[in-house]
Protein backbone atom coordinates (compact mmCIF):
# COMPACT_ATOMS: atom_id res chain seq x y z
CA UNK A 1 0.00 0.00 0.00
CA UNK A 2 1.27 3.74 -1.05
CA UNK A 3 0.42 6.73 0.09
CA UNK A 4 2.08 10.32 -0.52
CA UNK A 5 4.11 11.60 2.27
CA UNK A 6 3.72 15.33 3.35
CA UNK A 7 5.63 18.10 1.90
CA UNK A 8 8.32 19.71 4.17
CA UNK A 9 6.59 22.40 6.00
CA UNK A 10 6.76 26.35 4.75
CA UNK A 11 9.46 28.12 7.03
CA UNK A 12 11.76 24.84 7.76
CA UNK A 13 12.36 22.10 9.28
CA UNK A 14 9.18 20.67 11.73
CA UNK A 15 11.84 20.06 14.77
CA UNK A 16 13.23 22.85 16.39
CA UNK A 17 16.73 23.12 17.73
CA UNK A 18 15.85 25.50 19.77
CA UNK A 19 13.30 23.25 21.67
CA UNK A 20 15.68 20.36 20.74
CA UNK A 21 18.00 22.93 23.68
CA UNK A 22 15.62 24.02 25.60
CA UNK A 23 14.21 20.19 26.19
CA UNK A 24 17.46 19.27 28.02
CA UNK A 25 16.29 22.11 30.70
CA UNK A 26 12.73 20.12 31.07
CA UNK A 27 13.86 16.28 30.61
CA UNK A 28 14.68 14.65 34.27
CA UNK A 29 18.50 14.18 35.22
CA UNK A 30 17.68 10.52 35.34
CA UNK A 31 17.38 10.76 31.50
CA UNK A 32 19.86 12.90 30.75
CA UNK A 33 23.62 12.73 30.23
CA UNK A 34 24.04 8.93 30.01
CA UNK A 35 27.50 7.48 29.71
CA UNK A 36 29.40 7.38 26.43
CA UNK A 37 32.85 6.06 25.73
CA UNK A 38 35.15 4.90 23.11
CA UNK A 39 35.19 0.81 23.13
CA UNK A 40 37.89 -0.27 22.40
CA UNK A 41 37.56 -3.77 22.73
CA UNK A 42 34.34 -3.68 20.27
CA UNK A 43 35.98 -0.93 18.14
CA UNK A 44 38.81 -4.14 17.50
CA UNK A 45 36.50 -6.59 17.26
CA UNK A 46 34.71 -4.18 14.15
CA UNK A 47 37.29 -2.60 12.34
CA UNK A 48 36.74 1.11 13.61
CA UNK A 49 36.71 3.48 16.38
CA UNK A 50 33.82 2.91 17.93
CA UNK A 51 31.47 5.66 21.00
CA UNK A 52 29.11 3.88 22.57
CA UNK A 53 26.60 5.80 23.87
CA UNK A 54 24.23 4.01 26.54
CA UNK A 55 21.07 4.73 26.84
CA UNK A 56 19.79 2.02 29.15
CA UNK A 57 21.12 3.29 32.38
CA UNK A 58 17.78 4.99 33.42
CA UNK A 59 14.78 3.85 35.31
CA UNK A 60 13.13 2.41 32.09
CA UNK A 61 16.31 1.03 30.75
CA UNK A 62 15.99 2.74 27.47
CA UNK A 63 16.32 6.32 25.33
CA UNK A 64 12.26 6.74 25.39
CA UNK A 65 11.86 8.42 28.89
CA UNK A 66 13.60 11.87 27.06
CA UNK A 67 11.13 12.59 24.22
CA UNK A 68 8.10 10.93 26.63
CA UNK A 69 8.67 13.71 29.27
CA UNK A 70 9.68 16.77 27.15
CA UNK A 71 5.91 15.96 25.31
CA UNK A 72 4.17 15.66 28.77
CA UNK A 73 6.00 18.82 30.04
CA UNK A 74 4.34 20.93 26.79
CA UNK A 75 1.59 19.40 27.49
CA UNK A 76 0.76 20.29 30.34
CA UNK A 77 1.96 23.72 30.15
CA UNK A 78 -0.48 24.25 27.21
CA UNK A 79 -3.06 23.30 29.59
CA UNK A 80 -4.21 20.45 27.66
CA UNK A 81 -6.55 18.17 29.42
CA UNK A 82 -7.08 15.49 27.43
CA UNK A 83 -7.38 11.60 28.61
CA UNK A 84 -3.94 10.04 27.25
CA UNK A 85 -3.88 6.78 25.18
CA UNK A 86 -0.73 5.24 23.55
CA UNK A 87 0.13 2.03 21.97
CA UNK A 88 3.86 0.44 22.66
CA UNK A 89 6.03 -3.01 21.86
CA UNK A 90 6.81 -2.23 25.80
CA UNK A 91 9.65 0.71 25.86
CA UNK A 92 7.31 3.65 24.87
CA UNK A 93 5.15 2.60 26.83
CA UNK A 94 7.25 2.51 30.03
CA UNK A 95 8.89 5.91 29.34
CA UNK A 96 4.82 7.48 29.14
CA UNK A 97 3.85 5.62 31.96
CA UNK A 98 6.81 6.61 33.97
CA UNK A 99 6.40 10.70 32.69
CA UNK A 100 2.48 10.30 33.66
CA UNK A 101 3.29 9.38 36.60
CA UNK A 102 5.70 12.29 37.35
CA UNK A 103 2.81 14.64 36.14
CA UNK A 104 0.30 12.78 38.13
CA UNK A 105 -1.78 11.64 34.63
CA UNK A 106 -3.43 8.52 34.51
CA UNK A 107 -2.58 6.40 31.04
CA UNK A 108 -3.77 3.34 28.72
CA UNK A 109 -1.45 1.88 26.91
CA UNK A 110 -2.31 -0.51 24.24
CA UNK A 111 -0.15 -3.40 23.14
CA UNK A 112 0.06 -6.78 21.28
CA UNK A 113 -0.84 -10.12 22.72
CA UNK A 114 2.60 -11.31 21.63
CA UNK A 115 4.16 -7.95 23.64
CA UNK A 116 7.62 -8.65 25.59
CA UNK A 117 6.30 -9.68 29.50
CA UNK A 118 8.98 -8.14 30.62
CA UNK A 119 8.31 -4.48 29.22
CA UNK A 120 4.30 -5.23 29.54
CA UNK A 121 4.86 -5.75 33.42
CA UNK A 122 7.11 -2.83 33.93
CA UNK A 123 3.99 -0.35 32.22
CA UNK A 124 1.88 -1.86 34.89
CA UNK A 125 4.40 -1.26 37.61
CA UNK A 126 4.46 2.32 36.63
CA UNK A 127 1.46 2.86 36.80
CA UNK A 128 -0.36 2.06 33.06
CA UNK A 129 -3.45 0.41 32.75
CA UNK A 130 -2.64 -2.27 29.83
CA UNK A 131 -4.86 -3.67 27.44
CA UNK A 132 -2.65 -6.17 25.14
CA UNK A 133 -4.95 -6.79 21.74
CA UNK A 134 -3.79 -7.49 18.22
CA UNK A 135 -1.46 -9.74 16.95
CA UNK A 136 1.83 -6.54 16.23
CA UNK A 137 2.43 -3.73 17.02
CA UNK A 138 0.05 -1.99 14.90
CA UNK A 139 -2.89 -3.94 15.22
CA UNK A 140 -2.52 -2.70 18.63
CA UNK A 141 -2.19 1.01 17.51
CA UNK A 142 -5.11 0.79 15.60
CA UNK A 143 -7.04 -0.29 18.33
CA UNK A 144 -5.39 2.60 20.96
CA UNK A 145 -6.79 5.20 17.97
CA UNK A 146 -9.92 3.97 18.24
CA UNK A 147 -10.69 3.59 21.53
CA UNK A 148 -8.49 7.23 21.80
CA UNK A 149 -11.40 8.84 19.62
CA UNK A 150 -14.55 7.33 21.43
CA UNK A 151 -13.28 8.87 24.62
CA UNK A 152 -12.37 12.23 23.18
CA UNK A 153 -8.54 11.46 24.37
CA UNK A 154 -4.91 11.93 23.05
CA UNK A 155 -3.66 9.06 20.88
CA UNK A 156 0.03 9.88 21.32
CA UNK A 157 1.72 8.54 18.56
CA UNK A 158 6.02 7.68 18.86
CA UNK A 159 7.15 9.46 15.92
CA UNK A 160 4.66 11.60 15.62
CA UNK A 161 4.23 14.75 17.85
CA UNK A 162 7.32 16.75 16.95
CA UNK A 163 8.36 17.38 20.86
CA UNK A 164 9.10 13.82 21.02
CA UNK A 165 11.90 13.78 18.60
CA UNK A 166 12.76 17.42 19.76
CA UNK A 167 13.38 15.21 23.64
CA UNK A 168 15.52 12.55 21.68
CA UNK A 169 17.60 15.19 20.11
CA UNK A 170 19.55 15.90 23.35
CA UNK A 171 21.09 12.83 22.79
CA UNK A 172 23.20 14.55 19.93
CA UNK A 173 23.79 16.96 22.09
CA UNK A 174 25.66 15.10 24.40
CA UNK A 175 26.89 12.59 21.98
CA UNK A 176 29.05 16.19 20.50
CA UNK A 177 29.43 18.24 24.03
CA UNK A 178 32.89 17.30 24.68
CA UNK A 179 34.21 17.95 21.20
CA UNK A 180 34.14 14.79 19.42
CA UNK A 181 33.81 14.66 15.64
CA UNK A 182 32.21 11.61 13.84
CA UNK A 183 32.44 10.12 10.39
CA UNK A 184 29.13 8.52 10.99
CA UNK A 185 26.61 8.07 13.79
CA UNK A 186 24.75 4.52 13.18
CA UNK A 187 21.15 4.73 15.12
CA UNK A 188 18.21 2.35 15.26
CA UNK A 189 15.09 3.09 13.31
CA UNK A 190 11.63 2.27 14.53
CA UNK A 191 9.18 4.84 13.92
CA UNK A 192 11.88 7.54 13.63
CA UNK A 193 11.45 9.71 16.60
CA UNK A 194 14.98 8.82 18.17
CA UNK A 195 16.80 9.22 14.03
CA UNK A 196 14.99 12.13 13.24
CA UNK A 197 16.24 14.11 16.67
CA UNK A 198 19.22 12.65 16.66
CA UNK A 199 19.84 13.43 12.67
CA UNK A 200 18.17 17.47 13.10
CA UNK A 201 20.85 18.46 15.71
CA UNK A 202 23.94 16.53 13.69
CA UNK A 203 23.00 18.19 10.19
CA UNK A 204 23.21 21.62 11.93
CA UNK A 205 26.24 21.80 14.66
CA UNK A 206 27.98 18.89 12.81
CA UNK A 207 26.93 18.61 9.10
CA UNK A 208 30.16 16.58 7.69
CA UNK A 209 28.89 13.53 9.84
CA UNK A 210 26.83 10.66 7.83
CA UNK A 211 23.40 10.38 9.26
CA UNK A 212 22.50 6.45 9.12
CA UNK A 213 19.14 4.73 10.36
CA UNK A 214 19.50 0.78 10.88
CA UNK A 215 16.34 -1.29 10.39
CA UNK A 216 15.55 -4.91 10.14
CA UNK A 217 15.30 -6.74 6.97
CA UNK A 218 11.87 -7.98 8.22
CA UNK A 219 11.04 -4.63 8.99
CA UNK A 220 11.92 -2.49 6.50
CA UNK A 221 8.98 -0.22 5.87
CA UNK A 222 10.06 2.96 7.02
CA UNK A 223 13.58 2.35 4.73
CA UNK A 224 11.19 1.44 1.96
CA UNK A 225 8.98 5.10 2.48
CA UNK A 226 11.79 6.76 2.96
CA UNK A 227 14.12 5.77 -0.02
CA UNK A 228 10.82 5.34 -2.20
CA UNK A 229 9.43 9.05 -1.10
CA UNK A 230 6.05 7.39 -0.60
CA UNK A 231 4.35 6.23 1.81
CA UNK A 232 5.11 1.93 2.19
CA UNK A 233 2.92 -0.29 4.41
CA UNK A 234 3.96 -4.14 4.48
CA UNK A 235 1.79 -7.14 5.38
CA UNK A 236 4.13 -8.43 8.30
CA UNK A 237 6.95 -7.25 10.40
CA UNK A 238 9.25 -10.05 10.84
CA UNK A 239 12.39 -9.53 13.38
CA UNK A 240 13.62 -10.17 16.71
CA UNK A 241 13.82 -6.76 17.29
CA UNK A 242 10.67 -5.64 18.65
CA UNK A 243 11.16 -2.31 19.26
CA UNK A 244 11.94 -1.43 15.30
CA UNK A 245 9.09 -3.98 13.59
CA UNK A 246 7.25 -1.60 12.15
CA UNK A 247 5.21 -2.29 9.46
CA UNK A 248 2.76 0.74 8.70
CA UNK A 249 5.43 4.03 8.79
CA UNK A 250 4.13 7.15 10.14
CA UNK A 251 4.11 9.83 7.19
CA UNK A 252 4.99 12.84 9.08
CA UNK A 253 8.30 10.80 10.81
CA UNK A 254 8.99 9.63 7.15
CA UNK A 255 9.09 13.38 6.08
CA UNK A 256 11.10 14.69 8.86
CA UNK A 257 13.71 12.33 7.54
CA UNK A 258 14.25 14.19 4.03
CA UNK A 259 17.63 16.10 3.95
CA UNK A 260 19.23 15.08 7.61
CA UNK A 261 19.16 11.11 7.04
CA UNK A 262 21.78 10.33 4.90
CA UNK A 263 21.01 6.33 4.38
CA UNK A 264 18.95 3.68 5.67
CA UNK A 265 21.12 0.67 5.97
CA UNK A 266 19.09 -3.16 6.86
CA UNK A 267 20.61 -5.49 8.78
CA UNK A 268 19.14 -9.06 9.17
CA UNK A 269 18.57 -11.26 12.40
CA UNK A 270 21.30 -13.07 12.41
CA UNK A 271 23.87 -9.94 12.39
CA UNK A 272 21.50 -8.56 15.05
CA UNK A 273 22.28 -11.30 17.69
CA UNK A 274 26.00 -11.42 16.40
CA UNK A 275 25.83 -7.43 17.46
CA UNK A 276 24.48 -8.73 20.81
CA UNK A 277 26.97 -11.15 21.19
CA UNK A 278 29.48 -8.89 20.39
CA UNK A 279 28.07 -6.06 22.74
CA UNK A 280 28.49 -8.36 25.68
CA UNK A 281 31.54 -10.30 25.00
CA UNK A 282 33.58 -7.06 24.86
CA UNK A 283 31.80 -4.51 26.50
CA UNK A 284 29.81 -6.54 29.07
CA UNK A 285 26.51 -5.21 27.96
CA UNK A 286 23.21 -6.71 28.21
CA UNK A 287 21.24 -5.46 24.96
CA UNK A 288 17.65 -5.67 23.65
CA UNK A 289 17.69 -6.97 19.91
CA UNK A 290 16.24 -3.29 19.28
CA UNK A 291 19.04 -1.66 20.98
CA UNK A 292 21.65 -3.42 19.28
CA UNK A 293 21.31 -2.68 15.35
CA UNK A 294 23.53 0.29 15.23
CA UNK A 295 25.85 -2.54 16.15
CA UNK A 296 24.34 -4.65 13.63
CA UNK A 297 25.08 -2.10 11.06
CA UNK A 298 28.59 -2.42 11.77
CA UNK A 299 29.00 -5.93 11.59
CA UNK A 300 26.56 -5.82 8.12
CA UNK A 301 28.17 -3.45 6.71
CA UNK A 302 32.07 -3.86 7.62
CA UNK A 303 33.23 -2.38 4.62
CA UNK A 304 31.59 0.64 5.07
CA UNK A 305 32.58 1.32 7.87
CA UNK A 306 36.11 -0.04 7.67
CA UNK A 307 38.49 2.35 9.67
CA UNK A 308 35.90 5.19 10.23
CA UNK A 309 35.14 7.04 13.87
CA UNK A 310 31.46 6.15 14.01
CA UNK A 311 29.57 6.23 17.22
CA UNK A 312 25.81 4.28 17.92
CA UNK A 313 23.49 4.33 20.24
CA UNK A 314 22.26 1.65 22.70
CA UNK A 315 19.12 2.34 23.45
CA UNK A 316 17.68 -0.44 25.44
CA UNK A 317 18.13 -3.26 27.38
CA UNK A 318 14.61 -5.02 28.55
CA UNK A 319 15.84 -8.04 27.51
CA UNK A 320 14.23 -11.28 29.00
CA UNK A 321 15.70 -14.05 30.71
CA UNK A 322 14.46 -16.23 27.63
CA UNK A 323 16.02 -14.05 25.08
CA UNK A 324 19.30 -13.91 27.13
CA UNK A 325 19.52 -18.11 26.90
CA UNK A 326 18.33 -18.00 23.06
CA UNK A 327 20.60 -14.99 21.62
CA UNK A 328 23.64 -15.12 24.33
CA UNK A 329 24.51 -18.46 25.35
């Protein structure tokens, strides 16, 4: 299925850097400044000189709870009092349940019957009410929209209200604070909110870098919308990675992408768990599949990458005791 994607807005680009700045004054300390270090052990193992940046050492064990809490925080200072409805694979809808709590909101939070247990039972234990429905991700979106519209509330979409991706974009601040310079930054894409923050503050204070999203072969709507210019929705999404299996691409986070993503590189399953492998064997890390394809990229795409300074994000790590025996021993 195709569908046109939006045309770039009149006056710019939709994210702001100023509110990209101004969100690292609003996000929680727990969120911000996570570690980041050159590995060298990994950066051996992969042919270049690798930053990790890790952003999994946070209450939700993932990047989400920045754009999740820079949203509420406009949102409530607009005043807006409108019941709040998402739908999650488990770490968006931890970091909304976590920033409701903090502003005292109640939240449903829709996801699939097939949704990690882990990430389902942390929502709950922040607070969420969660109705699991569907058999993806999606189906479980489409079922948060409508019951979002019979009760009048907010369906908030990852990907899809700018201030989300305007939270995530700290990260490149912080991944360029102390005065490193990249030849590429490898990050995960899902439904773009994390890419398209992280790609809107590179382009401008560090334009020479090489923007790169990482999705799964199984997965690869969003790298189909975006290098097609239309709008790509595919039957299935078919990874281990969870947290990137999108299937129906959100147009607006397809159109933020145009002119500060510089490729969309796939990686498959197998070079996902090898990245998760590799994550742990040299840098003790415990990964989600998710968190680990800017990895995967590396190990995909050797070549590419062969002798660069690239630095990746890992941004998650609710990874269950199952996956841990199937992908790690």
């Amino acid at each position: 299925m195709t569908n046109p994607i939006p045309d770039l807005p009149q006056g710019g680009h939709r994210l702001s850097l100023a509110n990209i700045a101004r969100s690292a004054d609003v996000i929680p300390p727990e969120f911000l400044d996570s570690p980041q270090y050159d590995c060298e052990p990994l950066s051996e193992a992969l042919g270049c000189a690798l930053t990790l940046k890790l952003e999994f050492t946070n209450p939700i064990r993932s990047f989400k709870g920045r754009g999740a809490s820079f949203f509420l925080s406009e949102m409530v200072r607009r005043g807006d009092k409108r019941a709040i409805v998402c739908a999650s694979a488990g770490n968006w809808g931890q970091a909304m349940a976590y920033a409701c709590r903090a502003q005292g909101l109640p939240i449903v939070v829709y996801a699939s019957l097939h949704a990690n247990p882990l990430k389902v039972a942390r929502m709950r234990a922040f607070g969420a009410e969660v109705r699991q429905v569907g058999e993806d991700f999606d189906a479980a979106k489409d079922a948060a929209k409508a019951y979002a519209q019979e009760i009048g509330g907010w369906m908030v979409e990852d990907g899809l209200d700018a201030e989300i991706s305007e939270g995530h974009g700290t990260i490149a601040m912080e991944l360029l604070a102390r005065g490193d310079t990249f030849d590429a930054v490898s990050i995960p894409l899902g439904n773009g909110a994390m890419l398209n923050g992280i790609a809107r503050w590179f382009k401008s204070a560090a334009p020479a870098t090489q923007v790169l999203g990482v999705s799964a072969t199984g997965a690869d709507a969003m790298e189909k919308s975006w290098r097609d210019g239309k709008l790509v929705q595919t039957d299935a999404a078919n990874t281990i990675a969870d947290g990137i299996a999108v299937r129906v691409p959100i147009p607006e986070a397809v159109q933020d992408m145009r002119g500060i993503v510089d490729d969309v590189l796939l990686v498959d399953d197998t070079h996902i768990v090898e990245a998760m492998r590799l994550v742990y064997q040299h840098a003790g890390l415990l990964i989600e599949p998710a968190g680990a394809v800017g990895v995967a990229a590396l190990v995909a795409h050797r070549a590419r990458f062969a002798g660069k300074r690239v630095a990746t994000v890992l941004c998650g790590s609710n990874i269950t005791e199952q996956q841990i025996a199937q992908y790690l021993r």
